[in-house]
Structure formats: C-alpha cells, structure tokens
PDB file of N, CA and C in Angstrom:
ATOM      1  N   UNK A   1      29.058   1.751  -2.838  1.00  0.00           N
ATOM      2  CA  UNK A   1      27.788   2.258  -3.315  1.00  0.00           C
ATOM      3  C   UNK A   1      27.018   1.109  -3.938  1.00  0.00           C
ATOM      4  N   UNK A   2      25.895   1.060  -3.695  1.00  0.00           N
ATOM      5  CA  UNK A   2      24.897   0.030  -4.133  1.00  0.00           C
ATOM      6  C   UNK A   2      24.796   0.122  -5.477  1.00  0.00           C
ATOM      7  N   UNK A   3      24.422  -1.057  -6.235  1.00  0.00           N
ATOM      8  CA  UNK A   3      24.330  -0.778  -7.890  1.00  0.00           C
ATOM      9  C   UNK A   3      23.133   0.618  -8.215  1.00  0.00           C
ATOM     10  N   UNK A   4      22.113  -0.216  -7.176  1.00  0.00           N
ATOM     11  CA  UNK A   4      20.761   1.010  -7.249  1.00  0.00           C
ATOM     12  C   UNK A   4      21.232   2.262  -7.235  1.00  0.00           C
ATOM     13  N   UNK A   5      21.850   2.589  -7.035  1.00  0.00           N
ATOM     14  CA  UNK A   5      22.530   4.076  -6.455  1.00  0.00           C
ATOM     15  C   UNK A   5      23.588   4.453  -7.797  1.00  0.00           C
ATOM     16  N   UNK A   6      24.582   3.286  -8.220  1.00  0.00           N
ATOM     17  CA  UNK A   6      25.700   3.900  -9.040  1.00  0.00           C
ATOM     18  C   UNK A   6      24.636   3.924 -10.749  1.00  0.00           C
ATOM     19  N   UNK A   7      23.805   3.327 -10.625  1.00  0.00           N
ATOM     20  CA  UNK A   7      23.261   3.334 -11.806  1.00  0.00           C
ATOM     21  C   UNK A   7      22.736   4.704 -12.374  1.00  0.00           C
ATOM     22  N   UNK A   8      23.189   5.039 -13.609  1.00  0.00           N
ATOM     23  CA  UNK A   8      22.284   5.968 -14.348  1.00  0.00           C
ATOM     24  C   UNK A   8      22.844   7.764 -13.833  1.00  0.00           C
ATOM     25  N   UNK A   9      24.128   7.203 -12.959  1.00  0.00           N
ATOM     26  CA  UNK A   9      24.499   8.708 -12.476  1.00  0.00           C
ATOM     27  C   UNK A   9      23.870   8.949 -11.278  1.00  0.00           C
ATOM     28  N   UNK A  10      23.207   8.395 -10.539  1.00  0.00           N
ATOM     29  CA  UNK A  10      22.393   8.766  -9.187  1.00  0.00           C
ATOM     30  C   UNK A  10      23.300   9.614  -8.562  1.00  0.00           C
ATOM     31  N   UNK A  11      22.711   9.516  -7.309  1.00  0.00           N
ATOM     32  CA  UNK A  11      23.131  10.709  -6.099  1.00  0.00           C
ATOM     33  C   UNK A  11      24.299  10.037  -5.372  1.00  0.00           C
ATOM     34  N   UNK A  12      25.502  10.257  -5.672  1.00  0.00           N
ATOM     35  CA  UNK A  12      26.697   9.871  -4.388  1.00  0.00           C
ATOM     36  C   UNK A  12      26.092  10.058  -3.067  1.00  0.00           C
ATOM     37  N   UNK A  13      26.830   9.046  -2.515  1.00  0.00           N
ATOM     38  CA  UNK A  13      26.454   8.732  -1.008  1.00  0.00           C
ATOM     39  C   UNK A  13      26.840   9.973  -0.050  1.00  0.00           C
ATOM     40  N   UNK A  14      28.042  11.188  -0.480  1.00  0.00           N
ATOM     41  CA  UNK A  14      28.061  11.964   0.461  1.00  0.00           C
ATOM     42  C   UNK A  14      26.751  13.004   0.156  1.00  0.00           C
ATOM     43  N   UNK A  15      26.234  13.392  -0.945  1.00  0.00           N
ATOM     44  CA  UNK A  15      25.228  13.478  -1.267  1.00  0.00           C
ATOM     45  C   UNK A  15      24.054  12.996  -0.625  1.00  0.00           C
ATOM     46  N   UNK A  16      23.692  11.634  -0.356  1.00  0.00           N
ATOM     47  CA  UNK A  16      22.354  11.247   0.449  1.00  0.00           C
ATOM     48  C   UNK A  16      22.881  11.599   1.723  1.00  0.00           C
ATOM     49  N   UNK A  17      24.645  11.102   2.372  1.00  0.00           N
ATOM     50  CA  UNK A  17      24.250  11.825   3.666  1.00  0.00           C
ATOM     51  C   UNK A  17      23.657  13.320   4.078  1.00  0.00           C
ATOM     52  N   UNK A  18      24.070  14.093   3.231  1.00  0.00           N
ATOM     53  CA  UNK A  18      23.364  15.166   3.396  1.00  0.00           C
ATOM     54  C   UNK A  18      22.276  15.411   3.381  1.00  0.00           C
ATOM     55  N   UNK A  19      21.337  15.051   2.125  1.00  0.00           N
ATOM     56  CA  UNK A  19      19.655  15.009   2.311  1.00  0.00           C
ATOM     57  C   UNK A  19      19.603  14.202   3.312  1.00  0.00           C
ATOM     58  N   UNK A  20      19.890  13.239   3.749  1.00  0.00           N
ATOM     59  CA  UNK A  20      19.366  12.465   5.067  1.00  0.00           C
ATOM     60  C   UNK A  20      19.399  13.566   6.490  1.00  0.00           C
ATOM     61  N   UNK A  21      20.981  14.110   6.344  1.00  0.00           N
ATOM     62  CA  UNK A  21      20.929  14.957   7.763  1.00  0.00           C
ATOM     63  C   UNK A  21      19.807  15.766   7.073  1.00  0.00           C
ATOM     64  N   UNK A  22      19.619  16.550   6.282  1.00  0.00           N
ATOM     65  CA  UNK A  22      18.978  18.028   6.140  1.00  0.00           C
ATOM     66  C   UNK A  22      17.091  17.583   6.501  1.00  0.00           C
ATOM     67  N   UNK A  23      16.746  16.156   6.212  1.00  0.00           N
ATOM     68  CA  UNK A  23      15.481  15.746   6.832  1.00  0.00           C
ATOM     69  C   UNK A  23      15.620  15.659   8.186  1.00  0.00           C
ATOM     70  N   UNK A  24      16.124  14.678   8.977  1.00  0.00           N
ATOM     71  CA  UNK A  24      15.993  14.459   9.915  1.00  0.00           C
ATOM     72  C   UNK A  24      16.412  14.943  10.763  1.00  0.00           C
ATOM     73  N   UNK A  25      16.899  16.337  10.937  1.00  0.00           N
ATOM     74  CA  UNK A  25      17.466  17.340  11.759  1.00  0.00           C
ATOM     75  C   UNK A  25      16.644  17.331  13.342  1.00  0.00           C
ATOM     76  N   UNK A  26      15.514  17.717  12.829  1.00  0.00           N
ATOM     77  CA  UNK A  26      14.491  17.498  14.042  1.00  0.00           C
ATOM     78  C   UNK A  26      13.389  16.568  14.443  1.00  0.00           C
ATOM     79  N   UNK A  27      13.648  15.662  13.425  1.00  0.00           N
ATOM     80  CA  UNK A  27      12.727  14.329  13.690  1.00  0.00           C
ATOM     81  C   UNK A  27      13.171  13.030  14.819  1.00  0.00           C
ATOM     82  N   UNK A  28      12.704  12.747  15.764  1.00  0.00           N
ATOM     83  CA  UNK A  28      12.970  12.324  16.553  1.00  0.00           C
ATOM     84  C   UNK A  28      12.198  11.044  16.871  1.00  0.00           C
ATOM     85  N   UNK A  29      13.158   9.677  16.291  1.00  0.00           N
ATOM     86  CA  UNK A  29      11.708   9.052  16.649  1.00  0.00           C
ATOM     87  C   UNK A  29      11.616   7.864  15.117  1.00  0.00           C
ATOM     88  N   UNK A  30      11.236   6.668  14.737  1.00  0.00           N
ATOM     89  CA  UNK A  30      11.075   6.163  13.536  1.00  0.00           C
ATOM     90  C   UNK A  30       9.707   7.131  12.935  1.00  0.00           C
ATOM     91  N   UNK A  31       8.725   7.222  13.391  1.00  0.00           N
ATOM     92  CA  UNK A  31       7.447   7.625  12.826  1.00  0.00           C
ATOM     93  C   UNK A  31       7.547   9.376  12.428  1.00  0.00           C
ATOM     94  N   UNK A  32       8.508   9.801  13.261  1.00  0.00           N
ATOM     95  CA  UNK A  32       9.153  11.254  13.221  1.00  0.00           C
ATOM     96  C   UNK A  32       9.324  11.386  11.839  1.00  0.00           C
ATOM     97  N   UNK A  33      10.458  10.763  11.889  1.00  0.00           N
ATOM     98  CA  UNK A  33      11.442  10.637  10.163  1.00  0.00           C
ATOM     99  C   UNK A  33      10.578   9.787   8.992  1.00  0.00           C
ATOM    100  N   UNK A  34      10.117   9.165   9.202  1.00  0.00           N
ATOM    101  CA  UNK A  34       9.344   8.959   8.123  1.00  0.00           C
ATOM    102  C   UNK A  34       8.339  10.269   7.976  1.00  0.00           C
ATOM    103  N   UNK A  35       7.402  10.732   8.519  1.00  0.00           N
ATOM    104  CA  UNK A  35       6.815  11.458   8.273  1.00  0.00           C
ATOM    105  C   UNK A  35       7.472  12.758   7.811  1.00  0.00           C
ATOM    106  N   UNK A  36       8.860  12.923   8.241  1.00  0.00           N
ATOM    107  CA  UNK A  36       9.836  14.487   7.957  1.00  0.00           C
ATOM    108  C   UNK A  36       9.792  13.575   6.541  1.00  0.00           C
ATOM    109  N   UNK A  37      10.306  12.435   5.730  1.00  0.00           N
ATOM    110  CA  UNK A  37      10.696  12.375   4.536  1.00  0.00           C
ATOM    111  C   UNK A  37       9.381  12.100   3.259  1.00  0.00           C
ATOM    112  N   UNK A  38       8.199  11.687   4.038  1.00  0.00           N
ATOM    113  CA  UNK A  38       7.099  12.084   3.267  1.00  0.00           C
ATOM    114  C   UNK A  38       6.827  13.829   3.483  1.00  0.00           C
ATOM    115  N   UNK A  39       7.273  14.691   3.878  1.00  0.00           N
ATOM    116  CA  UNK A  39       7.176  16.113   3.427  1.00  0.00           C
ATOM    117  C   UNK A  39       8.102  16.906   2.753  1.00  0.00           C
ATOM    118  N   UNK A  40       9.100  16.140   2.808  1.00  0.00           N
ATOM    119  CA  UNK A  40       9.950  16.453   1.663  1.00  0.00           C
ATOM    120  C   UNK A  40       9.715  15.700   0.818  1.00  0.00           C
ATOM    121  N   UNK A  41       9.429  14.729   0.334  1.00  0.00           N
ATOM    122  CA  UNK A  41       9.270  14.185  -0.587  1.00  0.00           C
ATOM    123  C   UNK A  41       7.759  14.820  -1.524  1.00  0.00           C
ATOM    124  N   UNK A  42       6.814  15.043  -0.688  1.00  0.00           N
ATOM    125  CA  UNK A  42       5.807  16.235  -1.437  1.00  0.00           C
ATOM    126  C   UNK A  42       6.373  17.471  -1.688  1.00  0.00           C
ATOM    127  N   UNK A  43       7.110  17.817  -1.010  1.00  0.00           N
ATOM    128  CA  UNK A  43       7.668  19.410  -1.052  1.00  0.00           C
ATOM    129  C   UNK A  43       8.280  19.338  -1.938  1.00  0.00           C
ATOM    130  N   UNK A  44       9.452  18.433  -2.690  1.00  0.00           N
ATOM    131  CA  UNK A  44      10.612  18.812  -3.454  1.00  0.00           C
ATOM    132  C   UNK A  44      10.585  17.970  -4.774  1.00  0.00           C
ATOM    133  N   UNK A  45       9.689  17.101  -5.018  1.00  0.00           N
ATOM    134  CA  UNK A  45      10.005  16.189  -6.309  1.00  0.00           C
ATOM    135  C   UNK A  45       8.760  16.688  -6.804  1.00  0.00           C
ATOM    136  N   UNK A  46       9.060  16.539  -8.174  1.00  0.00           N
ATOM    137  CA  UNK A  46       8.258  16.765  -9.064  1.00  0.00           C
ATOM    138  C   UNK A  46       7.389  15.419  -9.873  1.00  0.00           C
ATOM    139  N   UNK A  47       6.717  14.893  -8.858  1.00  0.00           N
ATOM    140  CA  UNK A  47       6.734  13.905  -9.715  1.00  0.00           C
ATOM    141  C   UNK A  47       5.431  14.036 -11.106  1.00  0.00           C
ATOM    142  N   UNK A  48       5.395  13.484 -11.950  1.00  0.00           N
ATOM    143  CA  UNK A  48       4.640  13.750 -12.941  1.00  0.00           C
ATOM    144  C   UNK A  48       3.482  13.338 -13.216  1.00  0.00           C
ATOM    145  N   UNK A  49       3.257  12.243 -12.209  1.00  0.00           N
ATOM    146  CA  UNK A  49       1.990  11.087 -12.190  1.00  0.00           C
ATOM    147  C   UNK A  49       2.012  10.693 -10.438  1.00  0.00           C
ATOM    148  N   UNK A  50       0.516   9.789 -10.062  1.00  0.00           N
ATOM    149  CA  UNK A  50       0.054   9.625  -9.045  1.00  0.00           C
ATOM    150  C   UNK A  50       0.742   7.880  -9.044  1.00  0.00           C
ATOM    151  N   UNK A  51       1.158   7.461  -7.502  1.00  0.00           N
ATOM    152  CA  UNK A  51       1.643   6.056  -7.667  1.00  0.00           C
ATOM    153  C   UNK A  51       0.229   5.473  -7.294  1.00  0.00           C
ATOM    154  N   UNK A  52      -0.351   5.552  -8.230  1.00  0.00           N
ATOM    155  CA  UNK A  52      -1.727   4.388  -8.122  1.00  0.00           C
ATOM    156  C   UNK A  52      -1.583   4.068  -9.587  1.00  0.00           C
ATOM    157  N   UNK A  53      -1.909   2.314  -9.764  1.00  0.00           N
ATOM    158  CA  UNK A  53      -1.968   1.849 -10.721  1.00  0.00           C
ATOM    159  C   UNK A  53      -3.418   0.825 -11.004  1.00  0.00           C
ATOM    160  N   UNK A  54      -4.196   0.758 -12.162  1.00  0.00           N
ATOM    161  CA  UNK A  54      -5.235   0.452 -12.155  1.00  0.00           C
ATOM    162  C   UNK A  54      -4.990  -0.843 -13.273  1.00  0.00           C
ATOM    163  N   UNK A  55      -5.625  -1.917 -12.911  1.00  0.00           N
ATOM    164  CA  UNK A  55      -5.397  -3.661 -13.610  1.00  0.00           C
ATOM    165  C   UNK A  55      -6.849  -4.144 -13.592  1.00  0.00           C
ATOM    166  N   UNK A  56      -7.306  -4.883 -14.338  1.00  0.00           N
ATOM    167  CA  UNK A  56      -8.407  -5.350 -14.184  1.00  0.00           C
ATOM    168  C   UNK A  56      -9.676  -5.250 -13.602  1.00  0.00           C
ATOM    169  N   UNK A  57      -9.529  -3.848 -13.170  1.00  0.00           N
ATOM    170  CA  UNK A  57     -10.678  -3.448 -12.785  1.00  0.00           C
ATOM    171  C   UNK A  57     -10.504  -2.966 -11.486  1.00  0.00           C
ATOM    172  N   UNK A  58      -8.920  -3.081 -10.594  1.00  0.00           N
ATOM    173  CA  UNK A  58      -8.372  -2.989  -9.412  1.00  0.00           C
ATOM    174  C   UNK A  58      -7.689  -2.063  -9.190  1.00  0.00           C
ATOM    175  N   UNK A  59      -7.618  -1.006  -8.118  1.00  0.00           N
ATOM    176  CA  UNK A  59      -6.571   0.033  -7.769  1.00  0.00           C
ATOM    177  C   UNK A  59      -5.348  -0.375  -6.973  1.00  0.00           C
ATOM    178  N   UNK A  60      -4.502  -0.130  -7.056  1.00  0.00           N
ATOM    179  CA  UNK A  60      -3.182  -0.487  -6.123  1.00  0.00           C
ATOM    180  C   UNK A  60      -2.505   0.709  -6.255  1.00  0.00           C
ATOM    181  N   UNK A  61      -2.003   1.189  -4.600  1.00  0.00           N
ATOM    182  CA  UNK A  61      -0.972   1.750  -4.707  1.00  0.00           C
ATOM    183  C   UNK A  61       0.416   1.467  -4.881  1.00  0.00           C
ATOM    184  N   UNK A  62       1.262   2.011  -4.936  1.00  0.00           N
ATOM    185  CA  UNK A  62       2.392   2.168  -5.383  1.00  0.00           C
ATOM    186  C   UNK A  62       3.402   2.832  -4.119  1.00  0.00           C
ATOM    187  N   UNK A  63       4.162   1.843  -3.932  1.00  0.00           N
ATOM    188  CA  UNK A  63       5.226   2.681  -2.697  1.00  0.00           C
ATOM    189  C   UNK A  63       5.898   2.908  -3.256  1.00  0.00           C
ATOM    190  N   UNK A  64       6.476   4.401  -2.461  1.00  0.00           N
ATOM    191  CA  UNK A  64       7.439   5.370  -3.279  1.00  0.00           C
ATOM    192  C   UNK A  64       9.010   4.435  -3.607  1.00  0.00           C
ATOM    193  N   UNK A  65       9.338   3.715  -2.979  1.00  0.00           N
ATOM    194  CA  UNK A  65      10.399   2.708  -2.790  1.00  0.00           C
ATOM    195  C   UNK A  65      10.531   2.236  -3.863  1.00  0.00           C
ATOM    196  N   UNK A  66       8.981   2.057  -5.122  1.00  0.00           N
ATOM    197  CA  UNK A  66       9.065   0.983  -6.041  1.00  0.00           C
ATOM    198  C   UNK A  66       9.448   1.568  -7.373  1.00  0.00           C
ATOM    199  N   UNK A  67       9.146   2.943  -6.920  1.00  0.00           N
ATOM    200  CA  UNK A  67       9.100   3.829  -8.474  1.00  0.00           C
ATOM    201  C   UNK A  67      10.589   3.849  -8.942  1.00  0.00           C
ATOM    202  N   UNK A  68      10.327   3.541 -10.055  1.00  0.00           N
ATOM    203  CA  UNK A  68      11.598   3.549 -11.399  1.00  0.00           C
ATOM    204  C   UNK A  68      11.041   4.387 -12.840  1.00  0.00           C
ATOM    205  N   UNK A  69      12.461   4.996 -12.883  1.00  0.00           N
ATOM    206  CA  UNK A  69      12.299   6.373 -13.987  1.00  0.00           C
ATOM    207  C   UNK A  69      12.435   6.108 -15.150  1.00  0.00           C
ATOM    208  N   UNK A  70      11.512   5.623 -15.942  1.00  0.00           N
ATOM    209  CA  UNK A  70      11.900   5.292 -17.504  1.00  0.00           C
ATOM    210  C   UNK A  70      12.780   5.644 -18.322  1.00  0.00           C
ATOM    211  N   UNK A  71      12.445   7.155 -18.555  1.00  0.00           N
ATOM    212  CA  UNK A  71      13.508   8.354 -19.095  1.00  0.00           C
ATOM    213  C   UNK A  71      14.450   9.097 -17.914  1.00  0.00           C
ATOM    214  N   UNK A  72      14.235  10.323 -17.968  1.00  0.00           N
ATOM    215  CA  UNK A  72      15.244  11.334 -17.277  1.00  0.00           C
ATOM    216  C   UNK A  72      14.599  11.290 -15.631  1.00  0.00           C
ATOM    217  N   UNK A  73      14.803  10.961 -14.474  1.00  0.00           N
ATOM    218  CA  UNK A  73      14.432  11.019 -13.393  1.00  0.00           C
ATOM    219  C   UNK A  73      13.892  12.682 -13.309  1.00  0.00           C
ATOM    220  N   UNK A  74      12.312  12.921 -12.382  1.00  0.00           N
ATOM    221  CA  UNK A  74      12.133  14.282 -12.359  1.00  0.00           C
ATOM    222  C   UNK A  74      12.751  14.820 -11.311  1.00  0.00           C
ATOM    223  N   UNK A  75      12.670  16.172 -11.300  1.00  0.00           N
ATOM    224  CA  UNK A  75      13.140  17.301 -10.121  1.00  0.00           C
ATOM    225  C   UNK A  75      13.117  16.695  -8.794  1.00  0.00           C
ATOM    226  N   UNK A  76      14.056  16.788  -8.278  1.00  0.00           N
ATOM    227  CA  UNK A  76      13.864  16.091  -7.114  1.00  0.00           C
ATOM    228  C   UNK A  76      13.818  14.914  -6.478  1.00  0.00           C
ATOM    229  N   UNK A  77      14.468  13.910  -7.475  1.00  0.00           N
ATOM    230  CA  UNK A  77      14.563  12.652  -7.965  1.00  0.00           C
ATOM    231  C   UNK A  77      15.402  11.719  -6.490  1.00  0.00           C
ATOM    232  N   UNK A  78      16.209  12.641  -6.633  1.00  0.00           N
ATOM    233  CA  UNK A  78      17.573  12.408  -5.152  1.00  0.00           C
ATOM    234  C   UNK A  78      16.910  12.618  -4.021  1.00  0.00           C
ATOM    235  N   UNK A  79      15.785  12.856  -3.662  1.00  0.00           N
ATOM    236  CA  UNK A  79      15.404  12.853  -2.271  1.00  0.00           C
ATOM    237  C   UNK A  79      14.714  11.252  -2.215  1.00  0.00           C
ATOM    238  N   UNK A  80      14.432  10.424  -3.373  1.00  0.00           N
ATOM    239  CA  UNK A  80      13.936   9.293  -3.232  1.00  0.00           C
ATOM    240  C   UNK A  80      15.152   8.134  -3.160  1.00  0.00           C
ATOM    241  N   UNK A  81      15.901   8.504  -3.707  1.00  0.00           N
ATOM    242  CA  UNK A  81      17.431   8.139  -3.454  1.00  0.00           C
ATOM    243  C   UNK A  81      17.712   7.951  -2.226  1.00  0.00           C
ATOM    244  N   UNK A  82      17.602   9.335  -1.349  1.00  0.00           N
ATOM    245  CA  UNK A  82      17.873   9.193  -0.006  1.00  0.00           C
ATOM    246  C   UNK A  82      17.032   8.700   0.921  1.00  0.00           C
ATOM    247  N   UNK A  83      16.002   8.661   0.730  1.00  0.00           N
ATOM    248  CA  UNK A  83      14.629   8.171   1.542  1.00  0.00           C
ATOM    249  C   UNK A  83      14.973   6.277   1.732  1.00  0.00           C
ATOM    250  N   UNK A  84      15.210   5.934   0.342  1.00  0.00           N
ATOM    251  CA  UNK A  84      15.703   4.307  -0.272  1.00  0.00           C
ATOM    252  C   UNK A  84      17.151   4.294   0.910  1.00  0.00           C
ATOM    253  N   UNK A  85      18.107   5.321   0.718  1.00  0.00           N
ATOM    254  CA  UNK A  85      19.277   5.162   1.239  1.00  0.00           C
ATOM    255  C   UNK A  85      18.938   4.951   2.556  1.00  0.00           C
ATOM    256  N   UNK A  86      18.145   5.546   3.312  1.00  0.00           N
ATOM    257  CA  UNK A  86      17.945   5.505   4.848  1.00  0.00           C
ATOM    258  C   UNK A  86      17.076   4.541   4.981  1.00  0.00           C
ATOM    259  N   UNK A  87      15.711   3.832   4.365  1.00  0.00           N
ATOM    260  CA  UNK A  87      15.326   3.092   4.627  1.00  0.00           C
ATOM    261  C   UNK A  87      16.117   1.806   4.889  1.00  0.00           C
ATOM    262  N   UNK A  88      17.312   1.329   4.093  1.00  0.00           N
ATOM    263  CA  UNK A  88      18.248   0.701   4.413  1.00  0.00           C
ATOM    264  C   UNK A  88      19.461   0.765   5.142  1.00  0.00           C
ATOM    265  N   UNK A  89      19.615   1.504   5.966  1.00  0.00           N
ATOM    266  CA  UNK A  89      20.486   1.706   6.801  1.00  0.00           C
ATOM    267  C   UNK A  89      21.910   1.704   6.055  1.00  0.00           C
ATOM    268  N   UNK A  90      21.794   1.871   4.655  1.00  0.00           N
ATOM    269  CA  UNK A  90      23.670   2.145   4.466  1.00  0.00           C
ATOM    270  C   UNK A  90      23.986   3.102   3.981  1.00  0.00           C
ATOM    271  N   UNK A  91      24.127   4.237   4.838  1.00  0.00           N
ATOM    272  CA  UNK A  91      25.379   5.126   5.126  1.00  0.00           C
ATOM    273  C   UNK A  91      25.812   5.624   6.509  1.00  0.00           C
TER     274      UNK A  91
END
C-alpha cells in the first residue's frame, strides 16, 4: 500500500478494488471511465468547497488528484482514494 493510501486510516486496497470495479462496470474505454468516476465523484462526496483557488487577482482550478483534507476527510472521501488508486495503475 502506498504511504498516500496507509496514511491517516485511508481506504485499504481491497476496498479501492471494489469502488474501482463498482465504477467501471460499464465504462468502456479511457474517456468512458474517467467520465463514470467524475459522476461518482459528484454523486457521492461531499465535498464542502469548490476546487478553484483565487491569488493575486487569478483563478486556478484545482484537480481533484490535488485535494488534501486538513481535518476529518468528507463523506465520500474514498471514492477520491480510488479515482488516485486507478489513475495510477496499482491494484
């Protein structure tokens, strides 16, 4: 298990295999599965704020990849876990 992953109690890996199968069941395709895990990822996390960040007068977004949980990770926290897990190919 990756440190990213064992840190803080995250989601065990038999754990992401599962959210991984339970997205990509019928996605077929790279652009498939990404798009199945941006609708779960709206559908199931709670997140609390927008990943846009504003600096000097500049907007930037924020990829979901980058977000880190200060305090208690929100609802749904483990589907970004798994999204991270599959973007890297280890499991």
């Amino acid at each position: 298990m990756s440190a990213e992953l064992s840190r803080k109690g995250r989601t065990g890996r038999a754990r992401l295999r599962q959210l991984i199968g339970e997205v990509l069941v019928d996605a077929y395709g790279a652009d498939r599965q990404h798009g199945a895990f941006l609708v779960m990822l709206e559908d199931r996390v709670a997140c609390p704020f927008r990943a846009i960040c504003r600096r000097k007068g500049r907007t930037y977004r924020v990829g979901v990849t980058a977000l880190e949980w200060a305090d208690r990770p929100p609802v749904g926290a483990e589907w970004f876990d798994a999204y991270r897990a599959w973007l890297k190919g280890d499991l």
